[in-house]
Every structure is written in structure tokens, then in C-alpha cells.
PDB file of N, CA and C in Angstrom:
ATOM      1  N   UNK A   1      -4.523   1.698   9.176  1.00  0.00           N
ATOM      2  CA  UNK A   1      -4.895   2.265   7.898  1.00  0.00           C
ATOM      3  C   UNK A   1      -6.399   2.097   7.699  1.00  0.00           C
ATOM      4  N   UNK A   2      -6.831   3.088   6.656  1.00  0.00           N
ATOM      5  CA  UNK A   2      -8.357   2.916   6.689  1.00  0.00           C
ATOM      6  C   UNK A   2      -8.666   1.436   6.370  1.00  0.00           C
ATOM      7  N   UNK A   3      -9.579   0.944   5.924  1.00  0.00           N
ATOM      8  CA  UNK A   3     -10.132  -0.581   5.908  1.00  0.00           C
ATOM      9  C   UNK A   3     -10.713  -0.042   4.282  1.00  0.00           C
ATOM     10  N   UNK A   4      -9.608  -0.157   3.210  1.00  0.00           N
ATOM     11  CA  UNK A   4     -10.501   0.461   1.864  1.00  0.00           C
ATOM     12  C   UNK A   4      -9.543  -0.617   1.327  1.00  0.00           C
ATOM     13  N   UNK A   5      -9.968  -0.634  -0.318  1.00  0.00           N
ATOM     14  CA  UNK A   5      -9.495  -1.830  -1.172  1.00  0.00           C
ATOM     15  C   UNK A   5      -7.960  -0.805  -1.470  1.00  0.00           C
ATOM     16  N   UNK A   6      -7.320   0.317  -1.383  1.00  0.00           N
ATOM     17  CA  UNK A   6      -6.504   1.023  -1.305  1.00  0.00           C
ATOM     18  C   UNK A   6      -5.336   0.673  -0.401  1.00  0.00           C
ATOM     19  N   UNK A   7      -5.734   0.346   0.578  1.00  0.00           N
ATOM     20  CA  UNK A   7      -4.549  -0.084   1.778  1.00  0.00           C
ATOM     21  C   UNK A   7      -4.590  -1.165   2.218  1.00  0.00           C
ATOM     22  N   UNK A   8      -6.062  -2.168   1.550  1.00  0.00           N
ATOM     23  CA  UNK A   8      -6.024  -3.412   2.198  1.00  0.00           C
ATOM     24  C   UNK A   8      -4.366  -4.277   2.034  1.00  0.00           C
ATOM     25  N   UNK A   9      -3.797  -4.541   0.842  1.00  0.00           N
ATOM     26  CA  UNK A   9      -2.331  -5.353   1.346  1.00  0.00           C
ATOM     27  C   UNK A   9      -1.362  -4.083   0.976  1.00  0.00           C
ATOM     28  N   UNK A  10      -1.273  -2.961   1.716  1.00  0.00           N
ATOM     29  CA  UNK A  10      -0.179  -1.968   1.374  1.00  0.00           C
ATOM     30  C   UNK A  10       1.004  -2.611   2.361  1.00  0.00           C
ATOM     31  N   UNK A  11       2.345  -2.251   2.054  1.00  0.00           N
ATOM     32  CA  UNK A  11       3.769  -2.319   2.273  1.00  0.00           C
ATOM     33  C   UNK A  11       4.277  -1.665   2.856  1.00  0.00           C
ATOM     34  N   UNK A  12       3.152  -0.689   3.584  1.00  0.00           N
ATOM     35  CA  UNK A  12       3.889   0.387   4.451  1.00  0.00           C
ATOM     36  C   UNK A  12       4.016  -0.172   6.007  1.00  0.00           C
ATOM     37  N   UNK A  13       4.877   0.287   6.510  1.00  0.00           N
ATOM     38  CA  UNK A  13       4.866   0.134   8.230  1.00  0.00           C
ATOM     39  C   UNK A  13       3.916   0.494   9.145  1.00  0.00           C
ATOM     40  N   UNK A  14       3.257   0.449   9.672  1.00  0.00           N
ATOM     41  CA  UNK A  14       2.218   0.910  10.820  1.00  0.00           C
ATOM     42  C   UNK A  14       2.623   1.168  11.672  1.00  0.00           C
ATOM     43  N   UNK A  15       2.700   2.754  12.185  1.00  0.00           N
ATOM     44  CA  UNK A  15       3.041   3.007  13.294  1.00  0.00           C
ATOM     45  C   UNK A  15       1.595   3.749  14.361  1.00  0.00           C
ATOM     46  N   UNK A  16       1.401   3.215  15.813  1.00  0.00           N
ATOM     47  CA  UNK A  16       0.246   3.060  16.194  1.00  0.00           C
ATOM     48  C   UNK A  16       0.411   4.331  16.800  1.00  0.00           C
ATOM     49  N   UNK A  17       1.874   4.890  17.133  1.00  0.00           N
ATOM     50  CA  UNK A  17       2.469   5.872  18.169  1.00  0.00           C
ATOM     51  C   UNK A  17       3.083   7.329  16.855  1.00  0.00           C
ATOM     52  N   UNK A  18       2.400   7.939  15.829  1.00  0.00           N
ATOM     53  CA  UNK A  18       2.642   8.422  14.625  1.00  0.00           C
ATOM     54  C   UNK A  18       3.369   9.658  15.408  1.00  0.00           C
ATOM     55  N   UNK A  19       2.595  10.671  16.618  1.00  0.00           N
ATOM     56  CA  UNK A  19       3.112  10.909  16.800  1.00  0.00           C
ATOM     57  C   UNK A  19       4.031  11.136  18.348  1.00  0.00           C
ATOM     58  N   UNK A  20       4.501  10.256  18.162  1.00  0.00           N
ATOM     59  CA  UNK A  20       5.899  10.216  18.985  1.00  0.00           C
ATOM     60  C   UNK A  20       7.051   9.677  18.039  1.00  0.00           C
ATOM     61  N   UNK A  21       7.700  11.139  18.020  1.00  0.00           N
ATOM     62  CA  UNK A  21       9.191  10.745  17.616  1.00  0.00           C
ATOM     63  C   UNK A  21       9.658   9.927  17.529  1.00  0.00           C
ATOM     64  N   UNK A  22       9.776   9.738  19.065  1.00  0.00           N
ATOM     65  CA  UNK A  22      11.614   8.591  19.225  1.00  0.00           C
ATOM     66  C   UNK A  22      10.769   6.966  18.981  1.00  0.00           C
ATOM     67  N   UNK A  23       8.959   7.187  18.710  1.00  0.00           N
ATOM     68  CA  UNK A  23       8.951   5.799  18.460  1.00  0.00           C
ATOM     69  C   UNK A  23       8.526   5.636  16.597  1.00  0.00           C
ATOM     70  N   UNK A  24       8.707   6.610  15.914  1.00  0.00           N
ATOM     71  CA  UNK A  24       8.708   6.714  14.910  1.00  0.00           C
ATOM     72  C   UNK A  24      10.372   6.231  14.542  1.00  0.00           C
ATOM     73  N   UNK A  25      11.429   7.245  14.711  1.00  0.00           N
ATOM     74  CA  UNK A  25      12.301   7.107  14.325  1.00  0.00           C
ATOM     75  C   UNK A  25      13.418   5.345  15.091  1.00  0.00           C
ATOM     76  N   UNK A  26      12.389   4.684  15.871  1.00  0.00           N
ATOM     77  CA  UNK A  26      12.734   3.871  16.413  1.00  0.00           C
ATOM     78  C   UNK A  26      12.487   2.354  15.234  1.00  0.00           C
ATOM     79  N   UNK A  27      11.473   2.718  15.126  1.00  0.00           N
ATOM     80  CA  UNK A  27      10.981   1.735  13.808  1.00  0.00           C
ATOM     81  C   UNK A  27      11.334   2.121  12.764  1.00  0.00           C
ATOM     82  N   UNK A  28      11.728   3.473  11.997  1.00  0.00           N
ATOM     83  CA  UNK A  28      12.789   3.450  10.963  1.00  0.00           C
ATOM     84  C   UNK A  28      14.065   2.650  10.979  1.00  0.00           C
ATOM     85  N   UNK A  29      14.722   3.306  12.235  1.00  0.00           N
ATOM     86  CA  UNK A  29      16.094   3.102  12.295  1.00  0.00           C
ATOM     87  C   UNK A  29      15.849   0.713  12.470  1.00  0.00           C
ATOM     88  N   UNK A  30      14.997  -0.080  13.073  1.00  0.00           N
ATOM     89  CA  UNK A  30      15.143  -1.175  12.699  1.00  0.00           C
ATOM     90  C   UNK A  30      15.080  -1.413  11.514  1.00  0.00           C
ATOM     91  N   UNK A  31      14.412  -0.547  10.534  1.00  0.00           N
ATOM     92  CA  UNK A  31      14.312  -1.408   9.299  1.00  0.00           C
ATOM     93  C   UNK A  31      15.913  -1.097   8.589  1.00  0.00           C
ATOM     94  N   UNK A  32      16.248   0.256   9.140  1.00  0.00           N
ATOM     95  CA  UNK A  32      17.697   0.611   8.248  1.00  0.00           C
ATOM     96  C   UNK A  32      18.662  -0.320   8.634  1.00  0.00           C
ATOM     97  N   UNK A  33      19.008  -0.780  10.062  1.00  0.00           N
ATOM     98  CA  UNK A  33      19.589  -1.494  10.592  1.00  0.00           C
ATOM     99  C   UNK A  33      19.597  -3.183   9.852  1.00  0.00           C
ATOM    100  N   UNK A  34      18.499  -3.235   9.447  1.00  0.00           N
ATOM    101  CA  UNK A  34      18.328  -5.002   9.348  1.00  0.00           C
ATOM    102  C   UNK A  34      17.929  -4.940   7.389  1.00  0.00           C
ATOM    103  N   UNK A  35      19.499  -4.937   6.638  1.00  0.00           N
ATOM    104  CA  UNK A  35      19.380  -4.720   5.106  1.00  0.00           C
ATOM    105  C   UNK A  35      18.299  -6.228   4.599  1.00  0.00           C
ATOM    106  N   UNK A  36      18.379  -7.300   4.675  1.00  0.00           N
ATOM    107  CA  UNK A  36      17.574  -8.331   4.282  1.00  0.00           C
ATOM    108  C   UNK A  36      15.816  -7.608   4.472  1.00  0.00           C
ATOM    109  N   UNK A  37      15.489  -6.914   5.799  1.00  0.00           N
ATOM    110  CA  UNK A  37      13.962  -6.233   6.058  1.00  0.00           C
ATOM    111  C   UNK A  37      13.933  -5.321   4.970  1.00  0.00           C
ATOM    112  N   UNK A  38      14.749  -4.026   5.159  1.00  0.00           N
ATOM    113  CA  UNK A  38      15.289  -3.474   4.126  1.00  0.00           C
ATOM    114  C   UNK A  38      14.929  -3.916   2.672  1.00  0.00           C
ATOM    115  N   UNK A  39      15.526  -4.636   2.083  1.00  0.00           N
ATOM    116  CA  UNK A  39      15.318  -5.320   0.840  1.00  0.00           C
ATOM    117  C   UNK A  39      13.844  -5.991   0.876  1.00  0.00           C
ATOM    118  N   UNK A  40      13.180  -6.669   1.244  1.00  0.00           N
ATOM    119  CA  UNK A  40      12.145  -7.113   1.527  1.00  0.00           C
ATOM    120  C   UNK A  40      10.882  -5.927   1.557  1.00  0.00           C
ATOM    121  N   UNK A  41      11.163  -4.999   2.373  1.00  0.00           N
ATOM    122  CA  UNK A  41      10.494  -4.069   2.295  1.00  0.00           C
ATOM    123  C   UNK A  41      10.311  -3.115   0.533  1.00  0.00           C
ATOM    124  N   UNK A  42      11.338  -2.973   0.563  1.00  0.00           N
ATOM    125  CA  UNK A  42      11.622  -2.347  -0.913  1.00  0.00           C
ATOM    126  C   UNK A  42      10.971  -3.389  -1.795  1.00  0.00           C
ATOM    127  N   UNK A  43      11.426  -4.799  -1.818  1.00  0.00           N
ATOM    128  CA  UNK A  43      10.518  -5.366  -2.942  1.00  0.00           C
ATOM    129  C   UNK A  43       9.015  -5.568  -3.033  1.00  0.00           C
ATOM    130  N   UNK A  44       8.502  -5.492  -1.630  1.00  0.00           N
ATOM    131  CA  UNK A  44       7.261  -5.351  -1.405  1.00  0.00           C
ATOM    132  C   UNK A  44       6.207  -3.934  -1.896  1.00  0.00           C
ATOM    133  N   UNK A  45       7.016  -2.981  -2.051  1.00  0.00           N
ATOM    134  CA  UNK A  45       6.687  -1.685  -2.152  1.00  0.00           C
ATOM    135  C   UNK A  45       6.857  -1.316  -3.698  1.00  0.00           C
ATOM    136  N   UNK A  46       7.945  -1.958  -4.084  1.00  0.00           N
ATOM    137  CA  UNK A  46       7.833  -1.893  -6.075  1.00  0.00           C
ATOM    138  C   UNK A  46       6.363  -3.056  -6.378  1.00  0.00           C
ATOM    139  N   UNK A  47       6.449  -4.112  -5.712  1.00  0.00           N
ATOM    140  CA  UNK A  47       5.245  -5.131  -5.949  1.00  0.00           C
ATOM    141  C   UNK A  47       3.652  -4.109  -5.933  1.00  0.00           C
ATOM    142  N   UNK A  48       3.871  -3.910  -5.369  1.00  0.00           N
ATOM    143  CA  UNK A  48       2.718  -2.832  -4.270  1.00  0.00           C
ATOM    144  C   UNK A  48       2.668  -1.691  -5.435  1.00  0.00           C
ATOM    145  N   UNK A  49       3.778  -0.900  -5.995  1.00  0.00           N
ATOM    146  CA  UNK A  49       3.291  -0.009  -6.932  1.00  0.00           C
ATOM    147  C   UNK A  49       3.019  -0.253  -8.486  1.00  0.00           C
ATOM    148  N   UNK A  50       3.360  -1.695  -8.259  1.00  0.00           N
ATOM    149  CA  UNK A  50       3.227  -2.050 -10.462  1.00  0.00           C
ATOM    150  C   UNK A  50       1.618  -2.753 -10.119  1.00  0.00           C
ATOM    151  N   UNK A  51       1.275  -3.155  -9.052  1.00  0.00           N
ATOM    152  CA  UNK A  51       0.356  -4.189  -9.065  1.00  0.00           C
ATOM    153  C   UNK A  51      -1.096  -3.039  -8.648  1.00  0.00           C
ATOM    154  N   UNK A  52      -1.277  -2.282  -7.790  1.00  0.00           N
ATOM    155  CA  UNK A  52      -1.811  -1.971  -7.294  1.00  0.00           C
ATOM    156  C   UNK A  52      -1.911   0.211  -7.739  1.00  0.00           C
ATOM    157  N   UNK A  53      -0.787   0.595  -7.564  1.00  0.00           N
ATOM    158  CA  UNK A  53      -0.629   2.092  -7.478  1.00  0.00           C
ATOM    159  C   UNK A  53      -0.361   3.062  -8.908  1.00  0.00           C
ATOM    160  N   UNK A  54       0.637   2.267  -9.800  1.00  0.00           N
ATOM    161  CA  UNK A  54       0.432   2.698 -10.590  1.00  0.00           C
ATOM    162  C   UNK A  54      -0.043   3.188 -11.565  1.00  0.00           C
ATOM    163  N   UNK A  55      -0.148   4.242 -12.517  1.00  0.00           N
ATOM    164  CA  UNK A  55      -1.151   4.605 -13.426  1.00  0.00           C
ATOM    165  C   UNK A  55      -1.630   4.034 -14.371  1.00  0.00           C
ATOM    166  N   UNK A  56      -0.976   2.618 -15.080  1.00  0.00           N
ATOM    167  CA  UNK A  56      -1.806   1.303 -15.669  1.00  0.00           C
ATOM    168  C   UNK A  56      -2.377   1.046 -15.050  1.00  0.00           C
ATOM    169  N   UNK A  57      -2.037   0.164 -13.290  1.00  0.00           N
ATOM    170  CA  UNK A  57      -2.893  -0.278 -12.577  1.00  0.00           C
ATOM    171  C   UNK A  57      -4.372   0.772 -11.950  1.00  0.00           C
ATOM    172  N   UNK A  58      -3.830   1.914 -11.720  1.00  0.00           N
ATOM    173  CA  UNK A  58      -5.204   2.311 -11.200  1.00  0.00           C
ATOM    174  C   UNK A  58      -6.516   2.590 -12.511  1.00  0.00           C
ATOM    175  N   UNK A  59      -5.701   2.667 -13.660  1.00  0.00           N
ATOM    176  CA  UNK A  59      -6.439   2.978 -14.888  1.00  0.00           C
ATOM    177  C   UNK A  59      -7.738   1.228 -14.740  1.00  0.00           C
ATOM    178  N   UNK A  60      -6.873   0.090 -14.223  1.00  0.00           N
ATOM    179  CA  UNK A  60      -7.553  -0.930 -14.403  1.00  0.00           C
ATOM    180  C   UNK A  60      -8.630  -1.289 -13.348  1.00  0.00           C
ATOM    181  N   UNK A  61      -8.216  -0.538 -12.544  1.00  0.00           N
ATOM    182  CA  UNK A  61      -8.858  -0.735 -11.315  1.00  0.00           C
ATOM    183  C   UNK A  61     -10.411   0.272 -11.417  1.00  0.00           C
ATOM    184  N   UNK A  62      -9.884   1.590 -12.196  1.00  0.00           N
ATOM    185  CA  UNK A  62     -11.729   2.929 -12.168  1.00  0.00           C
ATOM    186  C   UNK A  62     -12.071   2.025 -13.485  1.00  0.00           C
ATOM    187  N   UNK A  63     -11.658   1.078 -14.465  1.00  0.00           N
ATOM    188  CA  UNK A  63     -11.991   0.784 -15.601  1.00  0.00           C
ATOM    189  C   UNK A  63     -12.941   0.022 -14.669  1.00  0.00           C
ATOM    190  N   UNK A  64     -12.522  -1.500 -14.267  1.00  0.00           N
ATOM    191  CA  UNK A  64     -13.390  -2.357 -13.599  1.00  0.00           C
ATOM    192  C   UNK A  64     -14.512  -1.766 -12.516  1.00  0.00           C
ATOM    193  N   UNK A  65     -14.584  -0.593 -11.932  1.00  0.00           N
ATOM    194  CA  UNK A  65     -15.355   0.483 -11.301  1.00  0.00           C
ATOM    195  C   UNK A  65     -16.669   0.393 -11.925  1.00  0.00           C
ATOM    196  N   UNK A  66     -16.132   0.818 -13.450  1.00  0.00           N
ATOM    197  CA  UNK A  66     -17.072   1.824 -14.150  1.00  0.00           C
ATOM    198  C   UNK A  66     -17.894   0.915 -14.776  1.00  0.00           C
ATOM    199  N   UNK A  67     -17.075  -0.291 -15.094  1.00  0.00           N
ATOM    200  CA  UNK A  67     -17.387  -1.802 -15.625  1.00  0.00           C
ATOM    201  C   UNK A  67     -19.038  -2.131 -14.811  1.00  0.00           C
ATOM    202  N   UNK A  68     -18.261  -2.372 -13.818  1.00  0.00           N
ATOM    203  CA  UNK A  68     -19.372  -3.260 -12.469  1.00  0.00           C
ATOM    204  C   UNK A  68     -20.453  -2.749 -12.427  1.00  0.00           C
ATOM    205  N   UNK A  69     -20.239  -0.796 -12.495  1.00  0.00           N
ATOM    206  CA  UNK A  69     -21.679  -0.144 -11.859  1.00  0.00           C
ATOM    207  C   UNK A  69     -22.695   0.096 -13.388  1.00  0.00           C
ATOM    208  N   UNK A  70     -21.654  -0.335 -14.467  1.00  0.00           N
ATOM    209  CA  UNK A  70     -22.793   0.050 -15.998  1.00  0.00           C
ATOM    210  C   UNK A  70     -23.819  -1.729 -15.659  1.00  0.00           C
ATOM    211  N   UNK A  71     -22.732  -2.507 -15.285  1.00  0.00           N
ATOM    212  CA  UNK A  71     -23.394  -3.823 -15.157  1.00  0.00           C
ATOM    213  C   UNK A  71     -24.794  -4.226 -14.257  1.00  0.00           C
ATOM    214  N   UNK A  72     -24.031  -3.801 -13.023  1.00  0.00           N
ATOM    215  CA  UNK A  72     -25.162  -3.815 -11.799  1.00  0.00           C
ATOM    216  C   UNK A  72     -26.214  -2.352 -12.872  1.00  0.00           C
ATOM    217  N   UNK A  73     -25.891  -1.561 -12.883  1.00  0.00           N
ATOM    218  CA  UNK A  73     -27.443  -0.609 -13.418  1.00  0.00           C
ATOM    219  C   UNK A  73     -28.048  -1.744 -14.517  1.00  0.00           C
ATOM    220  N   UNK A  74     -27.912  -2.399 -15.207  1.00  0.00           N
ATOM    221  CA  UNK A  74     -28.498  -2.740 -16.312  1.00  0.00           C
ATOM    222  C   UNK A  74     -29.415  -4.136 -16.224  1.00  0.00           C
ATOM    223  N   UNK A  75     -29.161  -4.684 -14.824  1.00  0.00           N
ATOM    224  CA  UNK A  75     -29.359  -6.159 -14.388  1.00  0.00           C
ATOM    225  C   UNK A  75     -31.184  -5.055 -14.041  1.00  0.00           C
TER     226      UNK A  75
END
């Protein structure tokens, strides 16, 4: 994933082989297979969207943006 404050702790899977199929659908099918990863994954990914993705959170995130750069101009 890019190296941005966006994906730095994202919840998604990394696949290095995107496209090849059977190694895409190879790393799906472990996570479907193994419900505890499964679950884990899922709670990581609601964590990931209240904390980080959502439209409160990103509202807080261009707020602190807009915050920093009125700050840094004024120093």
C-alpha cells in the first residue's frame, strides 16, 4: 500500500500477486476457511472505519489539516 497516513494501520490483506487469480482467491478462501481470522478481520475493519474512515473521523482528520497549516503559516 502507498506509505500515506491513509493506509498506514489499514485492515486490509496485502496481496503482492493482485494479479493472479488462484493466488488472490487463495488468500480469500484462508480467511473464509479460518471464522476466528474471519472475525478478527471484521473487527479490525469496523475499528479501522469508526477510527480512521468515517465521515466524523475524516471530518477530524481535514479539521486538524487545516488546523496545523493556519498554525505553521502564522509562526
Amino acid at each position: 500500500m502507498p506509505a500515506n497516513a491513509l493506509y498506514k494501520d489499514h485492515p486490509g490483506i496485502e496481496v503482492d500477486e493482485i494479479n493472479d487469480v488462484d493466488r488472490v482467491a487463495s488468500v480469500l478462501q484462508s480467511v473464509l476457511e479460518d471464522p476466528a481470522q474471519h472475525d478478527t478481520f471484521q473487527q479490525r475493519s469496523l475499528q479501522a472505519w469508526e477510527s480512521q474512515y468515517s465521515p466524523p473521523a475524516m471530518a477530524t482528520v481535514i479539521a486538524r489539516t487545516i488546523e496545523s497549516r493556519k498554525t505553521g503559516r502564522s509562526c
